[in-house]
PDB file of N, CA and C in Angstrom:
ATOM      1  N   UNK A   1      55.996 143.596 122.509  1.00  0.00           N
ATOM      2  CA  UNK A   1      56.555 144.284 121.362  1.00  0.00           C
ATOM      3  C   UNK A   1      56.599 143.379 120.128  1.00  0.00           C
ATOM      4  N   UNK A   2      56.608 142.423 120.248  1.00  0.00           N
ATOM      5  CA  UNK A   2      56.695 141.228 119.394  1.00  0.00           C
ATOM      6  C   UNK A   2      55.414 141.570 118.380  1.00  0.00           C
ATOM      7  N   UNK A   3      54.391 141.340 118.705  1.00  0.00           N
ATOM      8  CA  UNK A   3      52.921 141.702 117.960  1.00  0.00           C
ATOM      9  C   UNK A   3      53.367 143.618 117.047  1.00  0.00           C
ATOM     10  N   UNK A   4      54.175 144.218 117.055  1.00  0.00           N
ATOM     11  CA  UNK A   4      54.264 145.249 116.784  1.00  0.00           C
ATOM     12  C   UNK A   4      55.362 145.696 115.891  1.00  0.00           C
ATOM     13  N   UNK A   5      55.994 144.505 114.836  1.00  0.00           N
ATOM     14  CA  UNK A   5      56.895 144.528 114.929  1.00  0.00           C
ATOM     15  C   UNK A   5      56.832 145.757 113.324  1.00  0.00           C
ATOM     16  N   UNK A   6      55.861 146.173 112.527  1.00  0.00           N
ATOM     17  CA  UNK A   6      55.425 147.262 111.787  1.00  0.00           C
ATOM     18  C   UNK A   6      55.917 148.578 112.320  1.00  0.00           C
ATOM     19  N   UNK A   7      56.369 148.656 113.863  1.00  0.00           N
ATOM     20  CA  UNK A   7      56.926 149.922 114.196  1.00  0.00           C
ATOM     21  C   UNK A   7      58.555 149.986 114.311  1.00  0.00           C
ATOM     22  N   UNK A   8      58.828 148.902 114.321  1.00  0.00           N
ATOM     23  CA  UNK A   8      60.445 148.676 114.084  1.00  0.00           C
ATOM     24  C   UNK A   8      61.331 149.823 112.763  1.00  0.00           C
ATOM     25  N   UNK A   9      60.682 149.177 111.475  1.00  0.00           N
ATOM     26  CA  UNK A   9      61.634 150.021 110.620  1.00  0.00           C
ATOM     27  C   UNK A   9      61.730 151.533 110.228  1.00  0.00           C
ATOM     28  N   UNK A  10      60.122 152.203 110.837  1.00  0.00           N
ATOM     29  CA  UNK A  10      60.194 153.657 110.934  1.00  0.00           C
ATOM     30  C   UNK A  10      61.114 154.007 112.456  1.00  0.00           C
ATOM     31  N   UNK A  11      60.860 153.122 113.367  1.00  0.00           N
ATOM     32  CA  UNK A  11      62.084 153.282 114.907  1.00  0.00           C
ATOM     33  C   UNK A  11      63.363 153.471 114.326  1.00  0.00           C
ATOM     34  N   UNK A  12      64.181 152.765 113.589  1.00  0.00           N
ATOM     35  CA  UNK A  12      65.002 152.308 112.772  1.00  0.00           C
ATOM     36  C   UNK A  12      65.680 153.074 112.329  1.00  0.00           C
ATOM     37  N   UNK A  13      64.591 153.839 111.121  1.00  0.00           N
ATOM     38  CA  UNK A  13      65.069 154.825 110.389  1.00  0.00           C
ATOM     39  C   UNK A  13      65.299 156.143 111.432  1.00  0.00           C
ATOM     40  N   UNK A  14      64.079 155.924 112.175  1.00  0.00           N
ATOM     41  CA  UNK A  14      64.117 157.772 112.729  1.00  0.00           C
ATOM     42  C   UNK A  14      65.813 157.559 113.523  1.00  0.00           C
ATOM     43  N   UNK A  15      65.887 156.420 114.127  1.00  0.00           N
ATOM     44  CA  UNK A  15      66.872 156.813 114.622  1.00  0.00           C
ATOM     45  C   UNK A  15      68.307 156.935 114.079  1.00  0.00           C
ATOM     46  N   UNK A  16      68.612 156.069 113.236  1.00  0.00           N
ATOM     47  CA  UNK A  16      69.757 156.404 111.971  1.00  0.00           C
ATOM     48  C   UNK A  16      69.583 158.045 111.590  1.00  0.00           C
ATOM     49  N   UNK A  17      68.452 158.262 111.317  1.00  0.00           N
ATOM     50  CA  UNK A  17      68.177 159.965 110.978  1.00  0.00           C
ATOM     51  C   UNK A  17      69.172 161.171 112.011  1.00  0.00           C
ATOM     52  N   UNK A  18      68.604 160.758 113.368  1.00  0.00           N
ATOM     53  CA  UNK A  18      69.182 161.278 113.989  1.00  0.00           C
ATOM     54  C   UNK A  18      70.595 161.055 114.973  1.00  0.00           C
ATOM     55  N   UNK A  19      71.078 160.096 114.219  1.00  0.00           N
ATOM     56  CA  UNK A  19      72.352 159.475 114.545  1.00  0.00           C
ATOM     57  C   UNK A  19      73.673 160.140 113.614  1.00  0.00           C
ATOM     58  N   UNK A  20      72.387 160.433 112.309  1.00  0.00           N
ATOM     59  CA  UNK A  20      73.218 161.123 111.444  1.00  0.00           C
ATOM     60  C   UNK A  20      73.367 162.591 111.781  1.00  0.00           C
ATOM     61  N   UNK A  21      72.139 163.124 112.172  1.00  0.00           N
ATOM     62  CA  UNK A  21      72.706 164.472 112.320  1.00  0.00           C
ATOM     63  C   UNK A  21      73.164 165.117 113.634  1.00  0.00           C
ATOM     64  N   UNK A  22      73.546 163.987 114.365  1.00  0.00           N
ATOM     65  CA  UNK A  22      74.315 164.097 115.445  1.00  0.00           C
ATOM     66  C   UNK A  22      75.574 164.392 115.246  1.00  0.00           C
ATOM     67  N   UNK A  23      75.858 163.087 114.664  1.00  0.00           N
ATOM     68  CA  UNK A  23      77.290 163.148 113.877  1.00  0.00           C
ATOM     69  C   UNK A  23      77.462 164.367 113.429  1.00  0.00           C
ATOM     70  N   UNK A  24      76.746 164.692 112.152  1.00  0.00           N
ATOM     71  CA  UNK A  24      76.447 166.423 111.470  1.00  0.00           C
ATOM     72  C   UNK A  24      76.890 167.775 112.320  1.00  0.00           C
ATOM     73  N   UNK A  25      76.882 167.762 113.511  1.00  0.00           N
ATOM     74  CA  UNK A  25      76.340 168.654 114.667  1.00  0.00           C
ATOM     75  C   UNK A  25      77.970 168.633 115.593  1.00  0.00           C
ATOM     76  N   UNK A  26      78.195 167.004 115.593  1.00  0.00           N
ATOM     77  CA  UNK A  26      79.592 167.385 115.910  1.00  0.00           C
ATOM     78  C   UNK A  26      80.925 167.799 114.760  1.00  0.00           C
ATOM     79  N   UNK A  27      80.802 167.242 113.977  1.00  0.00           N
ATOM     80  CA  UNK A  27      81.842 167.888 112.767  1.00  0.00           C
ATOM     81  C   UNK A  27      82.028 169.414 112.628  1.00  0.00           C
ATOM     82  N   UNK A  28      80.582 169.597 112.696  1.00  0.00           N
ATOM     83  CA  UNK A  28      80.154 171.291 112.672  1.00  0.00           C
ATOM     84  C   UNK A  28      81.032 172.004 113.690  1.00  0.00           C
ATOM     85  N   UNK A  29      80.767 171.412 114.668  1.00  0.00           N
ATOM     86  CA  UNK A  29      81.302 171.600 116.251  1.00  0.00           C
ATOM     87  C   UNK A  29      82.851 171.546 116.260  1.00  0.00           C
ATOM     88  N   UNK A  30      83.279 170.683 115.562  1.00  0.00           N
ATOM     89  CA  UNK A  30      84.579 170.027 115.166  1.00  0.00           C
ATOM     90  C   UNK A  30      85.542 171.036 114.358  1.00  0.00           C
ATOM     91  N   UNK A  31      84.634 171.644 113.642  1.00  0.00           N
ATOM     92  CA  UNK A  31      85.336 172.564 112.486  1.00  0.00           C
ATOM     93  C   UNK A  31      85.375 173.974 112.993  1.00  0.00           C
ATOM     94  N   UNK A  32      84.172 174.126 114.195  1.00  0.00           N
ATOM     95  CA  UNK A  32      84.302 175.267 114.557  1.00  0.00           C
ATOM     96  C   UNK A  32      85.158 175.674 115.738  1.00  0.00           C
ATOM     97  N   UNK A  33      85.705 174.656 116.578  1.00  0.00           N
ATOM     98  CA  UNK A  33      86.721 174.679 117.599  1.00  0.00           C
ATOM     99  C   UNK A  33      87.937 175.455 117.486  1.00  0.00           C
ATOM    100  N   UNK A  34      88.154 175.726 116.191  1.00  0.00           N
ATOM    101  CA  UNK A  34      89.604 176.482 115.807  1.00  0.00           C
ATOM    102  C   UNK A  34      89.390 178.281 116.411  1.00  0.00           C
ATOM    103  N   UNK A  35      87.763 178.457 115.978  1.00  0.00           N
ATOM    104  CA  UNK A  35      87.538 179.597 115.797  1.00  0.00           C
ATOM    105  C   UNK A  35      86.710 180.183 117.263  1.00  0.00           C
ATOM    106  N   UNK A  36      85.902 179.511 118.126  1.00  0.00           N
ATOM    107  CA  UNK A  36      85.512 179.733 119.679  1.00  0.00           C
ATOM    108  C   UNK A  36      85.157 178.068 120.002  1.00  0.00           C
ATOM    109  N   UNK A  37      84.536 178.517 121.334  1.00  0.00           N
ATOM    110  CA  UNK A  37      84.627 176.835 122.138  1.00  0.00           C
ATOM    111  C   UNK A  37      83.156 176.330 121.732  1.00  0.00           C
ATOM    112  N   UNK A  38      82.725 175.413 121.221  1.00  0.00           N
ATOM    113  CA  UNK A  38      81.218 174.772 120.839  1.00  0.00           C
ATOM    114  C   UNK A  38      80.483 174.478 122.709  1.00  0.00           C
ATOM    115  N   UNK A  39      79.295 175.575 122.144  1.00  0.00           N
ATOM    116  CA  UNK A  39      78.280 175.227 123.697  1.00  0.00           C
ATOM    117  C   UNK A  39      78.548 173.563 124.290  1.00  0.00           C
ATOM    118  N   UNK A  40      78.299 172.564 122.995  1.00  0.00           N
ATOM    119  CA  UNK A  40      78.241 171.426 123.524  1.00  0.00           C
ATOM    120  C   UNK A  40      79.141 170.665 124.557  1.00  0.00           C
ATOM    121  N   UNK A  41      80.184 171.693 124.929  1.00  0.00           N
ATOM    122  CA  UNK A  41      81.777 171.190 125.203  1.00  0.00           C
ATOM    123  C   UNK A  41      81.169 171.205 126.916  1.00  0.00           C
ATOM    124  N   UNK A  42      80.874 172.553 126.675  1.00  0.00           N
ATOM    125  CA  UNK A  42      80.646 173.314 128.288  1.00  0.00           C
ATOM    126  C   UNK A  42      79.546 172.126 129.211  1.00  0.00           C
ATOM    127  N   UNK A  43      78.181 171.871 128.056  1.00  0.00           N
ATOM    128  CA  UNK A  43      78.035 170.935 128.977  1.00  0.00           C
ATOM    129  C   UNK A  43      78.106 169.483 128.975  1.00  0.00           C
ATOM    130  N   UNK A  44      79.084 168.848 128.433  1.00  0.00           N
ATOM    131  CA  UNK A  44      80.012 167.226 128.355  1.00  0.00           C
ATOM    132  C   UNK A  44      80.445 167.603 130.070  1.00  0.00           C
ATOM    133  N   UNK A  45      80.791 169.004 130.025  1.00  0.00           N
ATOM    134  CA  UNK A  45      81.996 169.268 131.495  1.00  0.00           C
ATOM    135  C   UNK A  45      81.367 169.002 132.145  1.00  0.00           C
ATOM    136  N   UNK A  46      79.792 169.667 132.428  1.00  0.00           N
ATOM    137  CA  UNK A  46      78.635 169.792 133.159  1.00  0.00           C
ATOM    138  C   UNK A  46      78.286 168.804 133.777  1.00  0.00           C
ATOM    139  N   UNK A  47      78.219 167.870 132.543  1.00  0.00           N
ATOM    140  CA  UNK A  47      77.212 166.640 132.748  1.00  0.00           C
ATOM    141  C   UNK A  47      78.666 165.515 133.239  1.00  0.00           C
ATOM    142  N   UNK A  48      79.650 165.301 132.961  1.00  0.00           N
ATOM    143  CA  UNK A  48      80.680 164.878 133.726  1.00  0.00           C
ATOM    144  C   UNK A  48      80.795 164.736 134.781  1.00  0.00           C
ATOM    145  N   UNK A  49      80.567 166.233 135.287  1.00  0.00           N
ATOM    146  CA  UNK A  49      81.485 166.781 137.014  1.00  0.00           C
ATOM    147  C   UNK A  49      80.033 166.646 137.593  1.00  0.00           C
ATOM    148  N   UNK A  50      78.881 166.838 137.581  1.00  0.00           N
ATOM    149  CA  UNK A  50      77.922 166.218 137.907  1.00  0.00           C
ATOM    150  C   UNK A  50      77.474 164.328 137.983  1.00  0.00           C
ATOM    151  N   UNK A  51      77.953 163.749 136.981  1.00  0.00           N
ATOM    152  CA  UNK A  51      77.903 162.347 136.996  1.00  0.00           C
ATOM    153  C   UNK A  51      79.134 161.835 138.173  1.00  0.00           C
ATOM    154  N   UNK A  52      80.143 163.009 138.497  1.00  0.00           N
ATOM    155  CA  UNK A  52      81.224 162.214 139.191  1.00  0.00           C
ATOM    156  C   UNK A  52      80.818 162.659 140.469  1.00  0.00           C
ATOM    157  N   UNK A  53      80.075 163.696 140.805  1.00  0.00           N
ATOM    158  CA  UNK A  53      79.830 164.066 142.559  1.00  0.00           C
ATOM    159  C   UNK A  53      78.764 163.219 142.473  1.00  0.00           C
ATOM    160  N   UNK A  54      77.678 162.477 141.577  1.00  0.00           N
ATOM    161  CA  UNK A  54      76.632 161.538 142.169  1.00  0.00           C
ATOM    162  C   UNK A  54      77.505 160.535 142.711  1.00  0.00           C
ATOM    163  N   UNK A  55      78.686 159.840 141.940  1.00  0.00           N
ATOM    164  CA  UNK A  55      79.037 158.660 142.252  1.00  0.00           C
ATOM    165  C   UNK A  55      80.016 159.357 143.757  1.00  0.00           C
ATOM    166  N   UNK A  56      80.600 160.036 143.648  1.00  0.00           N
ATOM    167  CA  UNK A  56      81.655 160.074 145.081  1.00  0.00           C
ATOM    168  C   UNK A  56      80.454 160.596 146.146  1.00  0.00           C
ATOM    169  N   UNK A  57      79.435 160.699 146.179  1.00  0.00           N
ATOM    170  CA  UNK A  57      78.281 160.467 146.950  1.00  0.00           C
ATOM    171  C   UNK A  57      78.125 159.136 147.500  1.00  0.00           C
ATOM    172  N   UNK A  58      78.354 157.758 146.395  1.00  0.00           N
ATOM    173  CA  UNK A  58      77.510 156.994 146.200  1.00  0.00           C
ATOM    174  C   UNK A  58      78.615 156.310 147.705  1.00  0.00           C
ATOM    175  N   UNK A  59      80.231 156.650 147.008  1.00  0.00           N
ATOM    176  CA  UNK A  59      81.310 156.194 147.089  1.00  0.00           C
ATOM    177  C   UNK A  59      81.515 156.519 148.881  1.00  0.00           C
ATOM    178  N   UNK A  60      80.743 157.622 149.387  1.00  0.00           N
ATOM    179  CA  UNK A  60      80.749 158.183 150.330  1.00  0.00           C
ATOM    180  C   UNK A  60      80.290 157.164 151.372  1.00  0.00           C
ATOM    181  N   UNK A  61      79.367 157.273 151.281  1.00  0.00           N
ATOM    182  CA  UNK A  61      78.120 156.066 151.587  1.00  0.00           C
ATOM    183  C   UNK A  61      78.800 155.066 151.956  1.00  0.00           C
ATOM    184  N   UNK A  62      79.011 154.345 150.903  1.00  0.00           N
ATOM    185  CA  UNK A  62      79.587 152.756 151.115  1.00  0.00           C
ATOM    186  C   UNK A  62      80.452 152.698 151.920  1.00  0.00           C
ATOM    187  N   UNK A  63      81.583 153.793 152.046  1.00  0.00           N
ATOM    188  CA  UNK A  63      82.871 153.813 152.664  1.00  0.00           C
ATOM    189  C   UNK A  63      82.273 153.989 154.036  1.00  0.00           C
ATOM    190  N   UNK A  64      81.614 155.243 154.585  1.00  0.00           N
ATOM    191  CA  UNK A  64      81.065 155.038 155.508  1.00  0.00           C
ATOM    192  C   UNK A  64      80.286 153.917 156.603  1.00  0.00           C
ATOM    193  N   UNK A  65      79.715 153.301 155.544  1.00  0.00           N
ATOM    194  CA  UNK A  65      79.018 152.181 156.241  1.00  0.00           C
ATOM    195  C   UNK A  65      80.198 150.286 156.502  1.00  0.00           C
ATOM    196  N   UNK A  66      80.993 151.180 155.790  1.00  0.00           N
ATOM    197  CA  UNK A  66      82.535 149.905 155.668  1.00  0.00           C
ATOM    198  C   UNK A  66      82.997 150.064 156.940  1.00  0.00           C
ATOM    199  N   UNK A  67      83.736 151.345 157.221  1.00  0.00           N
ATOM    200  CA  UNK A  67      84.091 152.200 158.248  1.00  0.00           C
ATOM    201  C   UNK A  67      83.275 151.574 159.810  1.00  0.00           C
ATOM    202  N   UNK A  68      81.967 151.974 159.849  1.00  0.00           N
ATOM    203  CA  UNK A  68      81.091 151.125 160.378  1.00  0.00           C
ATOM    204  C   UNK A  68      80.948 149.735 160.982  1.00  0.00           C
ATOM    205  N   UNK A  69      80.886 149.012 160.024  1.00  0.00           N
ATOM    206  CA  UNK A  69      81.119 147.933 160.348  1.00  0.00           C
ATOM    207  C   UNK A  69      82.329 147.371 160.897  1.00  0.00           C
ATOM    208  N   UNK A  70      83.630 147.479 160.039  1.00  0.00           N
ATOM    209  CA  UNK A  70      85.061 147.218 160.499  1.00  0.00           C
ATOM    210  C   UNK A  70      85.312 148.009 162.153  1.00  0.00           C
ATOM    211  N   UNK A  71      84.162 149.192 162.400  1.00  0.00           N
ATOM    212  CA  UNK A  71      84.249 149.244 163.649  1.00  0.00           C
ATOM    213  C   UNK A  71      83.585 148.469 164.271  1.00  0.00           C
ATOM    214  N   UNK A  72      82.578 148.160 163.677  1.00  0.00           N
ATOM    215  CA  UNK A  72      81.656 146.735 164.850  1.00  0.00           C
ATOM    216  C   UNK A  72      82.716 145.519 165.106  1.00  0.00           C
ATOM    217  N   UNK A  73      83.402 145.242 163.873  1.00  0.00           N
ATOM    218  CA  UNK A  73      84.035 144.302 164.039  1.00  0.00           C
ATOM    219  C   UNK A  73      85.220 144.026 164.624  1.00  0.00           C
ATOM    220  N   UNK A  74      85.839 145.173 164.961  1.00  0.00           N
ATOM    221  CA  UNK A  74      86.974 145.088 165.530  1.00  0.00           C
ATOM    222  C   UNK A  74      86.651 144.983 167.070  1.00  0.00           C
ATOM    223  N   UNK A  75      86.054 145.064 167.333  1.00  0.00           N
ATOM    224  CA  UNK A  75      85.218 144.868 169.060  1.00  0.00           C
ATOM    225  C   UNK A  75      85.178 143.615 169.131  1.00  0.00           C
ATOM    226  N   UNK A  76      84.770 142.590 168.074  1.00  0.00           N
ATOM    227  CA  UNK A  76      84.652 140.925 168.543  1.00  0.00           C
ATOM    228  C   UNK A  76      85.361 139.870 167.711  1.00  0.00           C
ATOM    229  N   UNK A  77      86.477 140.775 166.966  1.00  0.00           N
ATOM    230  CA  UNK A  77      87.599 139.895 166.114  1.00  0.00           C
ATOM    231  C   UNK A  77      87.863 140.648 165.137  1.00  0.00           C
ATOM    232  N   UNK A  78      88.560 140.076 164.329  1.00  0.00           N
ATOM    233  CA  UNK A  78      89.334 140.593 162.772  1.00  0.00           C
ATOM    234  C   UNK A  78      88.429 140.559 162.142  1.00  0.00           C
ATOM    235  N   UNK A  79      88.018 141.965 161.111  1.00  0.00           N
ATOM    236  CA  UNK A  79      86.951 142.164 159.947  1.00  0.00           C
ATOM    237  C   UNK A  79      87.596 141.423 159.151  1.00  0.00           C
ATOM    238  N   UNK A  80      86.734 140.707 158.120  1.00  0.00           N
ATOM    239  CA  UNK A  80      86.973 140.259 157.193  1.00  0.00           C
ATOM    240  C   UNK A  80      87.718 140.839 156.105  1.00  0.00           C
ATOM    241  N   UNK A  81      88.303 140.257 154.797  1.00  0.00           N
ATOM    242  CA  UNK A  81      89.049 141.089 154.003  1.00  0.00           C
ATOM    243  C   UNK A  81      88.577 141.832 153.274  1.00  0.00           C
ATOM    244  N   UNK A  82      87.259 141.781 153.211  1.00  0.00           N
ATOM    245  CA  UNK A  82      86.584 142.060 151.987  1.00  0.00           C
ATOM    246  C   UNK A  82      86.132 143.916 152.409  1.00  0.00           C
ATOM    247  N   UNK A  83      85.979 143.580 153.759  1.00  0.00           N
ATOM    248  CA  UNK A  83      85.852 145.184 154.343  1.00  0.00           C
ATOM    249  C   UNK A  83      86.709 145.579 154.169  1.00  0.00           C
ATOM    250  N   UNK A  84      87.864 145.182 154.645  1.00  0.00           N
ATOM    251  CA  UNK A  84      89.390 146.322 154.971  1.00  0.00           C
ATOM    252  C   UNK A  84      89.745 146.717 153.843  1.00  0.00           C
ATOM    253  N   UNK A  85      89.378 145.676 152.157  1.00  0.00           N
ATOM    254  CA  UNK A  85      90.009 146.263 151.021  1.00  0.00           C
ATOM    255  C   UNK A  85      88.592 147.408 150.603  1.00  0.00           C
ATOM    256  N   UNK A  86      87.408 147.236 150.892  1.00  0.00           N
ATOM    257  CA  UNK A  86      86.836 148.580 151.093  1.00  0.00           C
ATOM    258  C   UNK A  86      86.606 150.075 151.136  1.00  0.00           C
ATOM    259  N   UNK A  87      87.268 149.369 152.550  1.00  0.00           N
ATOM    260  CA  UNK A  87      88.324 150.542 153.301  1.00  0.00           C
ATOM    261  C   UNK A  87      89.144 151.308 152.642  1.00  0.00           C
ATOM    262  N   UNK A  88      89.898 150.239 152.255  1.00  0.00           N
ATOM    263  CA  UNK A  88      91.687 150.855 151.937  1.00  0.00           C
ATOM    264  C   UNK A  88      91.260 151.352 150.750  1.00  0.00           C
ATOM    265  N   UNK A  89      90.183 150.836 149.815  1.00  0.00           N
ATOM    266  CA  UNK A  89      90.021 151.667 148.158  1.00  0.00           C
ATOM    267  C   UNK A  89      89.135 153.037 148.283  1.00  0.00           C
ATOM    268  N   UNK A  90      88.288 153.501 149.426  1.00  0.00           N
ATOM    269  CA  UNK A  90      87.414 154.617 149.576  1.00  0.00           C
ATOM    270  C   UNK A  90      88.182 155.510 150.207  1.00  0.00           C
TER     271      UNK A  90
END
């Protein structure tokens, strides 16, 4: 990217451009909240409650395989701490 650096200040601009009328888009949004709910709201929720079942997926997983192990381990001594607080946070 270095050799290219002629594409920087149109990158630059376009994106200030549309930084601005983002902004633009929420004020709009902003002003119109008094009067019904702005589409954009519905999917913040969307894209939220979707970003939080990927992670308690992720969260699933790990706990499971904690679970797992602290059972291997309890067969040939005390799991370490690092599992049990694992554990105790999933």
């Amino acid at each position: 990217m270095k050799g290219h650096l002629q594409r920087l200040a149109p990158a630059v601009d376009r994106e200030m451009r549309d930084m601005a009328e983002r902004k633009r888009a929420e004020r709009r949004c902003e002003e119109r909240r008094a009067i019904a709910p702005c589409p954009a709201d519905g999917n913040r929720g969307k894209l939220a409650g979707g970003v939080a079942h990927d992670f308690n997926n992720i969260l699933s997983v790990v706990s499971g395989y904690a679970n797992l192990l602290q059972m291997k381990m309890a067969k040939t001594g005390a799991a370490p701490k690092e599992l049990v607080e694992i554990e105790r946070l999933s």
